[in-house]
N, C-alpha and C. Protein backbone atom coordinates (compact mmCIF):
# COMPACT_ATOMS: atom_id res chain seq x y z
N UNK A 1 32.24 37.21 56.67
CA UNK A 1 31.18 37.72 57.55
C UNK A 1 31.46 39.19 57.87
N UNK A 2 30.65 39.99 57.89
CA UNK A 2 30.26 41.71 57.89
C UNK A 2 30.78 41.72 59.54
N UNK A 3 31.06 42.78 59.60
CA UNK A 3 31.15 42.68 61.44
C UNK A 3 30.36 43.89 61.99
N UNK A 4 29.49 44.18 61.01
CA UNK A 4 28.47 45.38 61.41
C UNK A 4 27.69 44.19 61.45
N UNK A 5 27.24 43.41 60.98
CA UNK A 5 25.99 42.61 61.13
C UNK A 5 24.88 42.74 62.40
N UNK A 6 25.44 42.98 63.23
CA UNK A 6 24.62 43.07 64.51
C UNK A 6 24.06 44.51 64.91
N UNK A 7 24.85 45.68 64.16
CA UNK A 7 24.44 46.73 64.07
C UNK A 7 23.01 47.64 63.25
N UNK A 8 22.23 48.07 64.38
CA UNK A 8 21.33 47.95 63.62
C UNK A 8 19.75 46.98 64.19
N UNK A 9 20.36 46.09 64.36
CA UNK A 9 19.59 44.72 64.79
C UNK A 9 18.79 45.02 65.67
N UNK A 10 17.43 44.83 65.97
CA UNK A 10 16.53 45.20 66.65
C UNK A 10 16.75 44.37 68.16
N UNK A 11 17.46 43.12 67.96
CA UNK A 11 18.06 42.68 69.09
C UNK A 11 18.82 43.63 70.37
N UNK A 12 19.74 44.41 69.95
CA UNK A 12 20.60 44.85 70.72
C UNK A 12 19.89 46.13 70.92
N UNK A 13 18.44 46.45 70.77
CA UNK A 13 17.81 47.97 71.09
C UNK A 13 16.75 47.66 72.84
N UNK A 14 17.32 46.37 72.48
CA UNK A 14 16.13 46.05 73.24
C UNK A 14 16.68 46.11 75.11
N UNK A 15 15.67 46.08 76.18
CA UNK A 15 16.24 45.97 77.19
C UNK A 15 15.59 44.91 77.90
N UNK A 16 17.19 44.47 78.56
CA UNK A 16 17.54 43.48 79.50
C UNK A 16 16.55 42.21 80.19
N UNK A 17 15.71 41.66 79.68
CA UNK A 17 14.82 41.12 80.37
C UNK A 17 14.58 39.67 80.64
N UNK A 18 16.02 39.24 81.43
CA UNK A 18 16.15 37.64 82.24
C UNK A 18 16.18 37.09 81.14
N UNK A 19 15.76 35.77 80.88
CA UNK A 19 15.68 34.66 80.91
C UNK A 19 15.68 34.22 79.74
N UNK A 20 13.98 34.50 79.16
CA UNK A 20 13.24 35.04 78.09
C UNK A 20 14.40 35.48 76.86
N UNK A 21 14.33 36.65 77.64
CA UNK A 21 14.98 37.54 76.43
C UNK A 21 16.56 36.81 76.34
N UNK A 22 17.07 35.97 77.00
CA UNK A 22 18.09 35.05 75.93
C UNK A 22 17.39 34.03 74.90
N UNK A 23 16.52 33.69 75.22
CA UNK A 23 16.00 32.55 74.31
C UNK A 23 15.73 33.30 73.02
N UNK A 24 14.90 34.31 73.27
CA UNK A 24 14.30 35.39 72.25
C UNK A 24 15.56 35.87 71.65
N UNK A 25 16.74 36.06 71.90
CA UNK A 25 17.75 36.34 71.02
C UNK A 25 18.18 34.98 70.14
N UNK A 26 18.47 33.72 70.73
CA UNK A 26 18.88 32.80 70.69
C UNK A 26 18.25 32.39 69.13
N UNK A 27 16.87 32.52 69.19
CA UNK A 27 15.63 32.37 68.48
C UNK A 27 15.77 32.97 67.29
N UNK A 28 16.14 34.52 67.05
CA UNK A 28 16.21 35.33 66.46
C UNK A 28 17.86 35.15 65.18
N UNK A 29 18.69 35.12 66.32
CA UNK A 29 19.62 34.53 65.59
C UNK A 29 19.64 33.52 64.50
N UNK A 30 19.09 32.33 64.90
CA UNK A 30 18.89 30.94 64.84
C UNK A 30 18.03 31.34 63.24
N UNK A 31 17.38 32.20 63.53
CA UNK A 31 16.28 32.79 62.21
C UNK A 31 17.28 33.26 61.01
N UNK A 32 17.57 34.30 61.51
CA UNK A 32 18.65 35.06 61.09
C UNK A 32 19.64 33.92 60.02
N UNK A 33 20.31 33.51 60.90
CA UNK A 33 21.17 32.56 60.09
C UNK A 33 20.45 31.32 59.03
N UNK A 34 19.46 30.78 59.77
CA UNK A 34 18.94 30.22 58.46
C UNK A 34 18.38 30.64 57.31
N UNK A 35 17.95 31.85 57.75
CA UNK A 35 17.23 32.81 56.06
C UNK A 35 18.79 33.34 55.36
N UNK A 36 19.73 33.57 56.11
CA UNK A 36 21.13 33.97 55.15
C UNK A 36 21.49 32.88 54.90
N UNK A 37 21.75 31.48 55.56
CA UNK A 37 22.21 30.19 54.76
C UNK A 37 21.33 30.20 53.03
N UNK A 38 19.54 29.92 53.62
CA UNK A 38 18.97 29.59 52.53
C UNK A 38 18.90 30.41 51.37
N UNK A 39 19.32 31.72 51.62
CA UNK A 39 20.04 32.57 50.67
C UNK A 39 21.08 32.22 49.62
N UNK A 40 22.09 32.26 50.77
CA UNK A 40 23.33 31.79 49.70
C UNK A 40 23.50 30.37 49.15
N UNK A 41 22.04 29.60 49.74
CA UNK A 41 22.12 28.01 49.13
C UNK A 41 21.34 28.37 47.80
N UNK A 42 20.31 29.19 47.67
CA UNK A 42 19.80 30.11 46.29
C UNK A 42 20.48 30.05 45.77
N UNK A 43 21.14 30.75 45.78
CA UNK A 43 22.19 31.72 44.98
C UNK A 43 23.12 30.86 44.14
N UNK A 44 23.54 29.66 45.04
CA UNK A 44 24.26 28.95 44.87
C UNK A 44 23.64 28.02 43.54
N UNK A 45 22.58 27.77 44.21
CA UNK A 45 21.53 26.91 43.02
C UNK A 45 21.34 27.54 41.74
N UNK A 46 20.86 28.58 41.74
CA UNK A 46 21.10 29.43 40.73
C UNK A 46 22.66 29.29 39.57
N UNK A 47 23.63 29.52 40.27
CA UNK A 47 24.80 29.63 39.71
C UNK A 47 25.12 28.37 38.65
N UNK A 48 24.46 27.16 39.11
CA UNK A 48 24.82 25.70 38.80
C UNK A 48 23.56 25.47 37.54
N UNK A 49 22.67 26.38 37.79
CA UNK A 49 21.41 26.01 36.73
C UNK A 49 21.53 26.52 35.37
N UNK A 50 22.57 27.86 35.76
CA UNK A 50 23.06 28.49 34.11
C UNK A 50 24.01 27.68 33.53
């Protein structure tokens, strides 16, 4: 795992707003990580098909 990953991220530009805006990160993340899982499950698929 990159440890810039979060750098950058439209998450951390944002300001402070209760409650919400944890879920809305929470959310975002949650996104985040499943489009890079289903990535490297690609990729993976790929590798096994050649």
């Amino acid at each position: 795992v990159k440890s810039d990953t979060f750098q950058g991220n439209p998450i951390s530009k944002r300001i402070f707003r209760g409650e919400n805006y944890c879920r809305e990160i929470i959310a975002e993340l949650i996104e985040q990580h499943l489009r890079e899982t289903l990535r490297l499950n690609q990729q993976e698929n790929k590798k096994h098909q050649q």
